[in-house]
Structures are given as structure tokens and as C-alpha cells.
N, C-alpha and C. Protein backbone atom coordinates (compact mmCIF):
# COMPACT_ATOMS: atom_id res chain seq x y z
N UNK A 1 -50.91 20.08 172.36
CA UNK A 1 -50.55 19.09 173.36
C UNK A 1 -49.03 18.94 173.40
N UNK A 2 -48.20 18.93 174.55
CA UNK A 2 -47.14 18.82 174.48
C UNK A 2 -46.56 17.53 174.78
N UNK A 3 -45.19 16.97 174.40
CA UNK A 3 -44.66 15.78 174.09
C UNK A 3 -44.58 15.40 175.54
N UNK A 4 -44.60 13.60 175.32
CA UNK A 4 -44.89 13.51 176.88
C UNK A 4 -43.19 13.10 177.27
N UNK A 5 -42.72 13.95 178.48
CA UNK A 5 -41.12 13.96 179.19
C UNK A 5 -41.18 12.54 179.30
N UNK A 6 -39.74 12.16 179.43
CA UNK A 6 -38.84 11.29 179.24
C UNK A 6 -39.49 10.29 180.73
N UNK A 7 -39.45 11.22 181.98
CA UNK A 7 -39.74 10.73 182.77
C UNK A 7 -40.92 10.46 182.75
N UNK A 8 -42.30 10.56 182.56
CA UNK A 8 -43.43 10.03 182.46
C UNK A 8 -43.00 8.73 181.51
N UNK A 9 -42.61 8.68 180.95
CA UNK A 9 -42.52 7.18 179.96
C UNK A 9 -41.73 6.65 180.64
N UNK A 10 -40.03 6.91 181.31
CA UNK A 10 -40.12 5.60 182.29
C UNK A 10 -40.88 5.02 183.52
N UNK A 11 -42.07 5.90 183.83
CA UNK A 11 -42.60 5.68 185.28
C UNK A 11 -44.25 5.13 184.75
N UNK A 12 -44.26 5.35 183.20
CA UNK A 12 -45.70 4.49 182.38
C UNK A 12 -44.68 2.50 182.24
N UNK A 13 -43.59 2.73 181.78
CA UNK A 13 -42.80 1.85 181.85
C UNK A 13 -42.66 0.93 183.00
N UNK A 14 -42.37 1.47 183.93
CA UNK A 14 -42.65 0.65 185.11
C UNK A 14 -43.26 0.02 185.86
N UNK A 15 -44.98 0.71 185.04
CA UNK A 15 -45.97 0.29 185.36
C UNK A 15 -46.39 -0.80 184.57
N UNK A 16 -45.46 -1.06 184.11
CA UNK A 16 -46.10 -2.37 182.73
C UNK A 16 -46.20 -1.47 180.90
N UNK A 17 -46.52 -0.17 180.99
CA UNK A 17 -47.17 -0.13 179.55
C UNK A 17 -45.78 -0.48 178.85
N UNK A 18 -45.38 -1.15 178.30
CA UNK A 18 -44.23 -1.62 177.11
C UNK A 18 -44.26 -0.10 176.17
N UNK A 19 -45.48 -0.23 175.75
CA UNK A 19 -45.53 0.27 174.83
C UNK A 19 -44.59 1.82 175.00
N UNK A 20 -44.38 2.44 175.94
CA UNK A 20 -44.33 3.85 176.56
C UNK A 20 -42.78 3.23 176.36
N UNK A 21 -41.56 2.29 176.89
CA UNK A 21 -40.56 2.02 176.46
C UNK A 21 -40.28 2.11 175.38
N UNK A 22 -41.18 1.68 174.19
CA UNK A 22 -41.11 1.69 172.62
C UNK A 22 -40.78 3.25 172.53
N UNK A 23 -41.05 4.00 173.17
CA UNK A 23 -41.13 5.90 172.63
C UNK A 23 -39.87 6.41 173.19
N UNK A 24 -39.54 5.58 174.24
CA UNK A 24 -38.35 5.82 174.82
C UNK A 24 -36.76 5.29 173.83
N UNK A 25 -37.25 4.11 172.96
CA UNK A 25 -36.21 4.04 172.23
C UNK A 25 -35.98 4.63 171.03
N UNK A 26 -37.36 5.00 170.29
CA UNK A 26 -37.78 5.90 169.39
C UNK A 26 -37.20 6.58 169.73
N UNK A 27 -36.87 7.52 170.33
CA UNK A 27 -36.22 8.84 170.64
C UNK A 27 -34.98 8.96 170.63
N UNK A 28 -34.45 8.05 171.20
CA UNK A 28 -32.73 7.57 171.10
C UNK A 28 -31.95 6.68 170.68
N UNK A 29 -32.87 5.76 169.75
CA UNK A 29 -32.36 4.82 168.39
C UNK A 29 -30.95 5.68 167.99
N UNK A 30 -31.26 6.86 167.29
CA UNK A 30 -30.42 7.27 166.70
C UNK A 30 -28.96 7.54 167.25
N UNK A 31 -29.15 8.44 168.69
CA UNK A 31 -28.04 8.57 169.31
C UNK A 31 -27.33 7.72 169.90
N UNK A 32 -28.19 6.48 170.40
CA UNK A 32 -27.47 5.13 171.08
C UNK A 32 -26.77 4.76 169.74
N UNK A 33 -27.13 4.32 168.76
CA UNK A 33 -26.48 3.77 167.35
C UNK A 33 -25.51 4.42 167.15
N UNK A 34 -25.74 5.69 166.84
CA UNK A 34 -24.37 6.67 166.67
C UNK A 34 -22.92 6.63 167.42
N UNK A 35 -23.21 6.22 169.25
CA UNK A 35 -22.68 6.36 170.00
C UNK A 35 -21.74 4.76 169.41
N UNK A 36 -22.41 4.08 169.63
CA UNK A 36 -21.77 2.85 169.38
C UNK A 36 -21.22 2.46 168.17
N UNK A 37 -21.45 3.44 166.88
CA UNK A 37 -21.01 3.42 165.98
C UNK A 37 -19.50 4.18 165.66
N UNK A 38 -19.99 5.33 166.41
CA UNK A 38 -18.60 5.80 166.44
C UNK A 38 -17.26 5.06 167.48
N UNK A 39 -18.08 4.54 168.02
CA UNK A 39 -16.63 3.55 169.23
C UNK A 39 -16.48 1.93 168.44
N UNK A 40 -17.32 1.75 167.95
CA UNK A 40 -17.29 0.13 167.35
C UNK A 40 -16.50 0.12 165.51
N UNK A 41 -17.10 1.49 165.07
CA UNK A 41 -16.55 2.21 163.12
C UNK A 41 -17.07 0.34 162.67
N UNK A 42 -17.62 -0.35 163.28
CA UNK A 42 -18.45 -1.62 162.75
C UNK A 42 -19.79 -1.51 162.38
N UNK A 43 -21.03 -1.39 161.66
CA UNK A 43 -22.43 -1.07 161.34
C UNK A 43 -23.03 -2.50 162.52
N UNK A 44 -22.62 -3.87 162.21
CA UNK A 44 -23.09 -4.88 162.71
C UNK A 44 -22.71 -4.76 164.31
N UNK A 45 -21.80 -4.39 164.39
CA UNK A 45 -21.37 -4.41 166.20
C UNK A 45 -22.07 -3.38 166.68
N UNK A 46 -22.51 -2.23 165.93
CA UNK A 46 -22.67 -1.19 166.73
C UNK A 46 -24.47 -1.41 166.78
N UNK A 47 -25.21 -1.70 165.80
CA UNK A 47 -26.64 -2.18 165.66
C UNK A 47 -26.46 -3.20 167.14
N UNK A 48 -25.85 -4.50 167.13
CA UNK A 48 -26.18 -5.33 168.05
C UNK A 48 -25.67 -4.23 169.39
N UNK A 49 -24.85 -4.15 169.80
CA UNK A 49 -24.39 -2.97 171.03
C UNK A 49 -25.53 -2.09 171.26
N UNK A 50 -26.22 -1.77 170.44
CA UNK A 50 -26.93 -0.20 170.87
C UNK A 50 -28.48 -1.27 171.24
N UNK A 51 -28.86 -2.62 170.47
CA UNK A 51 -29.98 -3.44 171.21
C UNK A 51 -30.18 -3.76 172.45
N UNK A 52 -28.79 -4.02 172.40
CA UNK A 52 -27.82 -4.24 173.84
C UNK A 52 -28.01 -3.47 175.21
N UNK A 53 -27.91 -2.31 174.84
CA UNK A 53 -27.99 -0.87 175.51
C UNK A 53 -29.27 -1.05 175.95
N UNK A 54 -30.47 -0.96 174.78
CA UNK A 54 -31.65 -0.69 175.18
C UNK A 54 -32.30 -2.05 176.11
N UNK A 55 -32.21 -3.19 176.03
CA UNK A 55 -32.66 -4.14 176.46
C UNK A 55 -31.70 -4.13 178.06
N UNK A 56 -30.80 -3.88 178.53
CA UNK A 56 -29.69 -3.32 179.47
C UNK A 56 -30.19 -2.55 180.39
N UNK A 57 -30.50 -1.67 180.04
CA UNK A 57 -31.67 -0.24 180.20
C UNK A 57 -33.09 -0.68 180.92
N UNK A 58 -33.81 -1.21 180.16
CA UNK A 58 -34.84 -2.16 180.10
C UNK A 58 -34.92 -3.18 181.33
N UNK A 59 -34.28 -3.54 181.37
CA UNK A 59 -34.06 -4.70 182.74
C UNK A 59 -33.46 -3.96 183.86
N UNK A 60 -32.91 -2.84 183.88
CA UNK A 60 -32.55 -2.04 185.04
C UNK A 60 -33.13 -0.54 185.24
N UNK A 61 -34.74 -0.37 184.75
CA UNK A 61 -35.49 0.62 184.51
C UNK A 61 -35.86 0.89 185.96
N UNK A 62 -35.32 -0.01 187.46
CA UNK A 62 -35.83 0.35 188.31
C UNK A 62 -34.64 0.91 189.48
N UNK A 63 -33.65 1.17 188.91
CA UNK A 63 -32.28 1.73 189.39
C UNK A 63 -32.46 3.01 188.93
N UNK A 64 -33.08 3.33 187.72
CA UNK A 64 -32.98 4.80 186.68
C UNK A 64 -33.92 5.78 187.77
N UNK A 65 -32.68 6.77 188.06
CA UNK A 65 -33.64 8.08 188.67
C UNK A 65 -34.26 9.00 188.04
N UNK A 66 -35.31 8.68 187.70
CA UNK A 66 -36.22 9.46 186.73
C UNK A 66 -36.30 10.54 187.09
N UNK A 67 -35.30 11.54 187.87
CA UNK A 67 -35.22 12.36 187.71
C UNK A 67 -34.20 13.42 187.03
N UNK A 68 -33.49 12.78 186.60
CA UNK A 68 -32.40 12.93 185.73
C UNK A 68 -32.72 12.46 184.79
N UNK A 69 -31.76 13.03 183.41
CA UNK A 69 -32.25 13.13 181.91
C UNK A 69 -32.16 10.92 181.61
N UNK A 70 -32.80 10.79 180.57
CA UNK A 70 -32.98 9.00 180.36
C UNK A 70 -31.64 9.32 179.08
N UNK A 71 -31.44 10.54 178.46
CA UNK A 71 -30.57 10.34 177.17
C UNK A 71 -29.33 9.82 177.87
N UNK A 72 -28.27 10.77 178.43
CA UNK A 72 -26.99 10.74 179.00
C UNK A 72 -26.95 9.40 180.01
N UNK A 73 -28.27 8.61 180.34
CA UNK A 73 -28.21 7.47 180.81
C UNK A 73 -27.58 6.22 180.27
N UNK A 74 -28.64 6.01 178.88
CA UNK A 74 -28.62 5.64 177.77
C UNK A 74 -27.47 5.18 177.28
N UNK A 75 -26.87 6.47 177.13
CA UNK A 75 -25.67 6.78 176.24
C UNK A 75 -24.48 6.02 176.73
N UNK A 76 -24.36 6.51 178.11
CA UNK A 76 -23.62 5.98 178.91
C UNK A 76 -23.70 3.93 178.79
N UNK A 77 -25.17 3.85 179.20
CA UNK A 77 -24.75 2.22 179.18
C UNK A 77 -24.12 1.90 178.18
N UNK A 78 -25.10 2.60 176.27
CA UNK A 78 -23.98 2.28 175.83
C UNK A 78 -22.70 2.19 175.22
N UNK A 79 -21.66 3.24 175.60
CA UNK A 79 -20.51 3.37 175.29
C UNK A 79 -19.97 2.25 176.51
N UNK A 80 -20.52 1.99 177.84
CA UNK A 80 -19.81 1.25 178.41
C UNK A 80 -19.70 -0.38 177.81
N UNK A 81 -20.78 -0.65 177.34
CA UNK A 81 -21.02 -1.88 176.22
C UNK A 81 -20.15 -1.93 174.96
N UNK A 82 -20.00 -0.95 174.45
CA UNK A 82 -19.22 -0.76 173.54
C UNK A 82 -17.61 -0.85 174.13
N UNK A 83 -17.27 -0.61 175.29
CA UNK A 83 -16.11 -0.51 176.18
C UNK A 83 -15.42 -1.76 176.57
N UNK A 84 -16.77 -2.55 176.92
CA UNK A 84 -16.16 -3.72 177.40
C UNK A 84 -16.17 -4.88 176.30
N UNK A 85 -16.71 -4.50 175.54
CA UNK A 85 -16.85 -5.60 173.86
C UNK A 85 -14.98 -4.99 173.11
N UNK A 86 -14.93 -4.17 173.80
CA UNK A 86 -13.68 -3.70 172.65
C UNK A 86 -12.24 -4.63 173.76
N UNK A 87 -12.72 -4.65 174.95
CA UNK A 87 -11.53 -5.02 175.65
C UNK A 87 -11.36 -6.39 176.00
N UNK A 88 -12.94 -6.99 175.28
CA UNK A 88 -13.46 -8.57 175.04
C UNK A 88 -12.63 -9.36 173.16
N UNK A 89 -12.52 -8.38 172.66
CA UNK A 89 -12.18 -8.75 171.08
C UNK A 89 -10.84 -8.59 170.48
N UNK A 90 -10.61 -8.62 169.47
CA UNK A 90 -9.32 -8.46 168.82
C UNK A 90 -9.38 -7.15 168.22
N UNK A 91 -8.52 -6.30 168.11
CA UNK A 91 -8.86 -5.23 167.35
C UNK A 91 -9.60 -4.94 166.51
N UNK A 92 -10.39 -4.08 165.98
CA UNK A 92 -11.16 -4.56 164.77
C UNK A 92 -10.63 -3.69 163.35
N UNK A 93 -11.15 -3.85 162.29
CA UNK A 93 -10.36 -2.83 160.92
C UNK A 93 -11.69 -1.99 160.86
N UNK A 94 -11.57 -0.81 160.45
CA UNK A 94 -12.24 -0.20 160.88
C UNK A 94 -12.11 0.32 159.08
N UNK A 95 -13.22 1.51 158.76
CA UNK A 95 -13.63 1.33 157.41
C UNK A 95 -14.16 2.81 157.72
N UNK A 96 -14.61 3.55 156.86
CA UNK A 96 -14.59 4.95 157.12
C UNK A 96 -16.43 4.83 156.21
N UNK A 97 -17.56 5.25 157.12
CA UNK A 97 -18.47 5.18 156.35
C UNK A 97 -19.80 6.22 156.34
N UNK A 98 -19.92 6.34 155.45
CA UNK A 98 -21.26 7.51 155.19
C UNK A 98 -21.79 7.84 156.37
N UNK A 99 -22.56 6.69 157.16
CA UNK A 99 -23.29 6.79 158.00
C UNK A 99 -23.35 8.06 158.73
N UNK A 100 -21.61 7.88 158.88
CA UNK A 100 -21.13 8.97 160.44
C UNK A 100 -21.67 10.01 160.34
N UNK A 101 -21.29 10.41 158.58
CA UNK A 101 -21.29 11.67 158.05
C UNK A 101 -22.84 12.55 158.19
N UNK A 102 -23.48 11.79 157.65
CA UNK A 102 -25.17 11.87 157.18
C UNK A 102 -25.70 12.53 159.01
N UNK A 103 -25.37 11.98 160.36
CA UNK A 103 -25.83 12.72 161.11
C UNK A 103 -25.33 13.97 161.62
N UNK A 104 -24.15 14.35 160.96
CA UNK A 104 -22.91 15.18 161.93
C UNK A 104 -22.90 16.15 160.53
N UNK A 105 -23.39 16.30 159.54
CA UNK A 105 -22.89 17.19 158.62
C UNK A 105 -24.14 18.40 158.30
N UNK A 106 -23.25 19.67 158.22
CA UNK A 106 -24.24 21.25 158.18
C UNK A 106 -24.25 21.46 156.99
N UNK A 107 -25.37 22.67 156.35
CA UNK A 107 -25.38 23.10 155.07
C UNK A 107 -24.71 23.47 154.77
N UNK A 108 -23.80 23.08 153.65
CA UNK A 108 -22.57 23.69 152.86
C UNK A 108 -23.35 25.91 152.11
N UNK A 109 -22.35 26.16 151.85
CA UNK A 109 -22.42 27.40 151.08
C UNK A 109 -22.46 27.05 149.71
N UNK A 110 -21.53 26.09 149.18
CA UNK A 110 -21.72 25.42 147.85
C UNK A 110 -20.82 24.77 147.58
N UNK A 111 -21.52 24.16 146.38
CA UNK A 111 -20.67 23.04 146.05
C UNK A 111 -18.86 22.71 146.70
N UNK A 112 -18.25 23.90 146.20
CA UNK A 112 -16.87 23.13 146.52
C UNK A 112 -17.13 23.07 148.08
N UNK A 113 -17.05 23.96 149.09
CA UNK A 113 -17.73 23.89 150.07
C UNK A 113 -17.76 22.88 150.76
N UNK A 114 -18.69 22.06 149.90
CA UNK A 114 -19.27 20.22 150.36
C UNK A 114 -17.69 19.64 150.36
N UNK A 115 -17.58 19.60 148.96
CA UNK A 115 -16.39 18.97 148.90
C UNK A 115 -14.69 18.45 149.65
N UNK A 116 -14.73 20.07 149.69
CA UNK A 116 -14.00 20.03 150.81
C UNK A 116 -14.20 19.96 152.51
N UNK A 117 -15.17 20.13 152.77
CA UNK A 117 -15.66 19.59 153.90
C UNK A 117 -15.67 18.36 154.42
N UNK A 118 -16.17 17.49 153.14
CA UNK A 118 -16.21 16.09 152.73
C UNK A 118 -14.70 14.91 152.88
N UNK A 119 -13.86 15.73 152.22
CA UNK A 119 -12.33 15.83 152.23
C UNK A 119 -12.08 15.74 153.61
N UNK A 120 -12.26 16.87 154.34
CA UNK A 120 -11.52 17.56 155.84
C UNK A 120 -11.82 16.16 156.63
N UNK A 121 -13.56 15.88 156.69
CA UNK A 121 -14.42 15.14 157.55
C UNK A 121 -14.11 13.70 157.27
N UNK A 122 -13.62 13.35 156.06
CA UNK A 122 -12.87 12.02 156.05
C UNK A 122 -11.73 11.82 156.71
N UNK A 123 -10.62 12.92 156.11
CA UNK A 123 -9.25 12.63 156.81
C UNK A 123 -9.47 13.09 158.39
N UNK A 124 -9.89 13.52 158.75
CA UNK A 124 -10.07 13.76 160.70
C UNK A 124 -11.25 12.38 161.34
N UNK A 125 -11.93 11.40 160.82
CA UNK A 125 -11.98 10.56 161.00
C UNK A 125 -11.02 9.02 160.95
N UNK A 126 -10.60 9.78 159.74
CA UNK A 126 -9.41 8.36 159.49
C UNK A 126 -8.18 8.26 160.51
N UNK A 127 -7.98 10.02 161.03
CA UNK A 127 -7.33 9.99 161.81
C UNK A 127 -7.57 9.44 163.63
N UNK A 128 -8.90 9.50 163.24
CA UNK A 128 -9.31 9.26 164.77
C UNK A 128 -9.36 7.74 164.73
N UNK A 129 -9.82 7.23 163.83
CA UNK A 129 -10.05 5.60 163.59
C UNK A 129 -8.60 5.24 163.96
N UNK A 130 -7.85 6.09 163.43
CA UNK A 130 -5.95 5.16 163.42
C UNK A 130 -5.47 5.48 164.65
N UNK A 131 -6.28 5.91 165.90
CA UNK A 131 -5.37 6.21 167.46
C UNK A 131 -5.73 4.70 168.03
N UNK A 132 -5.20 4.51 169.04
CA UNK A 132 -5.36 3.53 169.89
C UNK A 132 -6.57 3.23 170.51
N UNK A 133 -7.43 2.31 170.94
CA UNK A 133 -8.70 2.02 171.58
C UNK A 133 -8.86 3.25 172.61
N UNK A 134 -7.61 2.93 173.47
CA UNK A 134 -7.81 4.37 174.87
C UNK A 134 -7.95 5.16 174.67
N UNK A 135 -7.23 5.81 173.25
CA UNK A 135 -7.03 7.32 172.76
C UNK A 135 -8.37 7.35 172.49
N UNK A 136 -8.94 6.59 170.99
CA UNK A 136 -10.10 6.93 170.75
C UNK A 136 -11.19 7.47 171.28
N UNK A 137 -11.19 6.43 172.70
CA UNK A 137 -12.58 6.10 173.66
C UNK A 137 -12.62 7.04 174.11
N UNK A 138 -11.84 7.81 174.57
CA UNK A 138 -11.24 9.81 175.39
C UNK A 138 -12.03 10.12 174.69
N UNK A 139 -11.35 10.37 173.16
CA UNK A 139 -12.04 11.12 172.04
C UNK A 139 -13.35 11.35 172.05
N UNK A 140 -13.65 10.44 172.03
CA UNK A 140 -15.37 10.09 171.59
C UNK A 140 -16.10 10.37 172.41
N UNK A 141 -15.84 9.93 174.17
CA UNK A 141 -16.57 10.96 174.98
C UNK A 141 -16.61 11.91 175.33
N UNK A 142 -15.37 12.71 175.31
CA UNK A 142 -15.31 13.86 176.03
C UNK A 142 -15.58 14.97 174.60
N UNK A 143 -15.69 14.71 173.30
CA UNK A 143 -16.14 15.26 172.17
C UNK A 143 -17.21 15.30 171.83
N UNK A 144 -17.92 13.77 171.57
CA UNK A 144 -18.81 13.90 170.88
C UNK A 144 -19.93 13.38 172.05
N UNK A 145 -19.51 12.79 172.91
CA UNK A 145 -20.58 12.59 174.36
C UNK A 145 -20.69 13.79 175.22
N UNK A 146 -19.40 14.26 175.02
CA UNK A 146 -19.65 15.81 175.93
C UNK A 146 -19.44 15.31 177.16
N UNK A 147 -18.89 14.33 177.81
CA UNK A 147 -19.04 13.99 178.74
C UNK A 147 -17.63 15.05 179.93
N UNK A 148 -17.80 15.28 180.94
CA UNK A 148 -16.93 15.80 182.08
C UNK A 148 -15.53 14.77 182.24
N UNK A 149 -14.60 15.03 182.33
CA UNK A 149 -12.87 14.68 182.82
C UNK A 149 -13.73 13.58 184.05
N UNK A 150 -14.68 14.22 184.80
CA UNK A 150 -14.95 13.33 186.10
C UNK A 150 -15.67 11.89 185.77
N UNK A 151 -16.51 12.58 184.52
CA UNK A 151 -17.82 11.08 183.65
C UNK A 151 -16.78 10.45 183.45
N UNK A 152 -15.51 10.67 182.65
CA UNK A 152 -15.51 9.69 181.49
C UNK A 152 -14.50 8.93 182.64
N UNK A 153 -13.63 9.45 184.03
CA UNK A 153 -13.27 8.99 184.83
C UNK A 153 -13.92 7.85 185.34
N UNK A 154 -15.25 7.78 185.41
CA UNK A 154 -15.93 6.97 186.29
C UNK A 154 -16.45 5.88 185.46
N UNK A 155 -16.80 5.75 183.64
CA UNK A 155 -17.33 5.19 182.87
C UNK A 155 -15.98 4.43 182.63
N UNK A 156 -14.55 4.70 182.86
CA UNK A 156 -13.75 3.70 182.47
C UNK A 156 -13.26 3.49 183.15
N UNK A 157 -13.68 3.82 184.79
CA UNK A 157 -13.12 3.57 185.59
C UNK A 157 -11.14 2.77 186.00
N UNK A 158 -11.23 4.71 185.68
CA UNK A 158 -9.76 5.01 185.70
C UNK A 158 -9.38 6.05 186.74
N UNK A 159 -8.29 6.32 186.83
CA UNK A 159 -8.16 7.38 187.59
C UNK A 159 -8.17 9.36 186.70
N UNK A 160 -8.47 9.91 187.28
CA UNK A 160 -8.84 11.24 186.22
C UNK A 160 -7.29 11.54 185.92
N UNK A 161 -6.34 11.41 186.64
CA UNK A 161 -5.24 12.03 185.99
C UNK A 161 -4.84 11.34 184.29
N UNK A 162 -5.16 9.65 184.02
CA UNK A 162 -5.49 9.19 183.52
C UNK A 162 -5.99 9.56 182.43
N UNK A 163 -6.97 10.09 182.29
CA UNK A 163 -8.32 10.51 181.58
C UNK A 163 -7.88 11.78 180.85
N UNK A 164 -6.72 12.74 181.82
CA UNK A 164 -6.99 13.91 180.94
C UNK A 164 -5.16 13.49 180.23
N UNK A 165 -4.66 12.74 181.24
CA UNK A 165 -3.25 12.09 180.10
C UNK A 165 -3.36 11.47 178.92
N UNK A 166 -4.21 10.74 178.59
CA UNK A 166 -5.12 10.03 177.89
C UNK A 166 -5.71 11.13 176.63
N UNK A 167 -5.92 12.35 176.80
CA UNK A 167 -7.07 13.11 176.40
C UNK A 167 -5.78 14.00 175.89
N UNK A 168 -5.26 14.35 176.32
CA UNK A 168 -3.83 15.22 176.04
C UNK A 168 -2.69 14.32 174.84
N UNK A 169 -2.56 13.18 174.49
CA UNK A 169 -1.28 12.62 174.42
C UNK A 169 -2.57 12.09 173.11
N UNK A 170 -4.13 12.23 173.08
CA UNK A 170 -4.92 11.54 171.78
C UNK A 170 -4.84 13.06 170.77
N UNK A 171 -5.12 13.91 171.45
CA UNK A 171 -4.79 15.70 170.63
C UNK A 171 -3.72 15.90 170.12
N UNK A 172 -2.80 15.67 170.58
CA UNK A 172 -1.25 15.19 170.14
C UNK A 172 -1.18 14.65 168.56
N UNK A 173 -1.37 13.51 169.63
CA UNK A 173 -1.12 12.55 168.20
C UNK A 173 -2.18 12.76 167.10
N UNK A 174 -3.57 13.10 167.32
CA UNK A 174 -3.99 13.92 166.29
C UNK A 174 -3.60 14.81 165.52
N UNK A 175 -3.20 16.08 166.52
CA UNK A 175 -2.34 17.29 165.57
C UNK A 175 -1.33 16.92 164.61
N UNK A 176 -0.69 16.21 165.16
CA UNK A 176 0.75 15.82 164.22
C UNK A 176 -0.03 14.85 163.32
N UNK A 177 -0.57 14.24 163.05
CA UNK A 177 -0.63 13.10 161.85
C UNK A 177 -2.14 14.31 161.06
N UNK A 178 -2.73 15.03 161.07
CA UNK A 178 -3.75 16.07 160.97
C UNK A 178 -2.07 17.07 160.04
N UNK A 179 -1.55 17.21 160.99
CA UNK A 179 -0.46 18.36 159.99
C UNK A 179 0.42 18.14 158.89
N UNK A 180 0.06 16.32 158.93
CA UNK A 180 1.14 15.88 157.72
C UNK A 180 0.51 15.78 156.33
N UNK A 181 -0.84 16.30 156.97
CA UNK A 181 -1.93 16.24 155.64
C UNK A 181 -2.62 17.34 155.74
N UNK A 182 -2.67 17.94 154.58
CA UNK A 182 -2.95 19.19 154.00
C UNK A 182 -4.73 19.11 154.24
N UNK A 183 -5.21 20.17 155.46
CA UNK A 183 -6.95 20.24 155.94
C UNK A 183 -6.98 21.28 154.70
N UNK A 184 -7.78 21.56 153.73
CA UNK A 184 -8.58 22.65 153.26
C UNK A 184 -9.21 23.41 153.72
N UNK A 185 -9.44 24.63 153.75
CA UNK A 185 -10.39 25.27 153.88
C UNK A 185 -11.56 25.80 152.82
């Protein structure tokens, strides 16, 4: 029996079954959390943000063109939640934590391997944690959302020249503070 598509569960959803929403968050707990974890580097902001998302989602299940994917929907509401909570607050201190690691990390060859991997994958986070909100937010979508120069245009509703100045001047300032510290291989 094959898994039932994304779109049959929002259109069982619409019909009332709740339950068929429950499978819909099952599925993208992880990546909504992640998403908001990596833009929030908070565990508590990014848990409440990504509830956020889904209940967001949830109340506007009848705008969603179920014919297009429900993930990159998702995702989208919530990094934009995460977007507008960051431009709602005071900066936040940000803390470098396992979590990130545990979904984003491949089988080492061995031991040292880990280690230094471990090493690399700290300092290129710490570095990303220490750019500016704008810089970051580039970062994070157009990297790890994958999102298009045109998406992330329209999700921060900016102008694209913007977006890839923004995206250019966060690589930058990555490289150089990345070169003042010794990456391993």
C-alpha cells in the first residue's frame, strides 16, 4: 500500500477528518522546527514558532493549492513567523547547540573524521550565528531552504537586487571571519 500524498490529507482535512492534519504535521514536525530553529538558534522560540506555523497553516488550509507541494508551504509560513518575531524583539544571544547538528550530520570515515567535522560544523555555525539578522535570514533560505533569489525576494518582501546584495556582502563576511580561523580538513 502506498503512503497517502500530501494532497489527499489536505483535501481529507478539509473535509473535517483532523485526524489526516495530525499526518500532515507528523511529516514536517521536524523540518518546520529545524527551520525555525535555525533562524530563532532559541529551542523555546523555535518549538513555539514552528506550533505557530502549523496552527497558521491550519486556519488557512483553504487558500493552500493542493496542488503544489504542502512542505515548501509550510516552511515558508514558517520562516516568515520566524521573520516577523525577529523584527518584533530585541536581538537574541544565540548559543550553539547539538540539536542543529544531530539532523544535518553524515557518516564520518572515523573517529578523527567526526572530530574534526565536529570542529569545522561548530565554527561555520558560530560564524553564521555572529552575521546580522538580514545576513543570516539570506543565509538560511537560500542554503538551507533552497529557496530561489525570486522566493526569498517575495518572503521578505524586498526588492531582489536586495536579496542577492544581501546574499553577496553575508558570503563575504563569512569568508573573511571563516579565514581567520583555521577549517580542518
Amino acid at each position: 500500500m502506498s503512503a497517502i500524498l500530501d494532497r489527499d490529507l489536505v483535501l481529507q482535512t478539509r473535509r473535517g477528518e483532523v485526524q489526516a492534519y495530525g499526518q500532515l504535521v507528523s511529516r514536517y514536525q521536524t523540518m518546520v522546527f529545524n527551520t525555525c530553529y535555525r533562524l530563532m538558534s532559541e529551542r523555546r522560540d523555535a518549538e513555539d514558532l514552528a506550533q505557530e506555523a502549523f496552527i497558521r497553516a491550519y486556519q488557512r488550509l483553504e487558500t493552500f493549492d493542493e496542488d503544489r507541494p504542502f512542505g515548501p508551504w509550510i516552511r515558508r509560513i514558517a520562516a516568515n513567523l520566524c521573520i516577523n518575531q525577529m523584527h518584533r524583539s530585541d536581538p537574541p544571544t544565540f548559543d550553539i547547540d547539538e540539536e542543529r547538528d544531530r539532523h544535518t550530520q553524515s557518516m564520518p570515515l572515523n573517529p578523527e573524521a567526526t572530530i574534526i567535522g565536529a570542529e569545522n560544523k561548530e565554527r561555520i555555525w558560530a560564524a553564521i550565528l555572529d552575521l546580522p539578522f538580514h545576513y543570516r535570514v539570506v543565509i538560511e533560505l537560500r542554503h538551507f531552504l533552497e529557496l530561489s533569489y525570486a522566493e526569498i525576494s517575495k518572503v521578505l518582501g524586498v526588492p531582489l537586487s536586495e536579496v542577492k546584495s544581501h546574499l553577496f556582502r553575508a558570503r563575504r563576511l563569512l569568508a573573511e571571519r571563516l579565514s581567520h580561523e583555521e577549517i580542518r580538513q
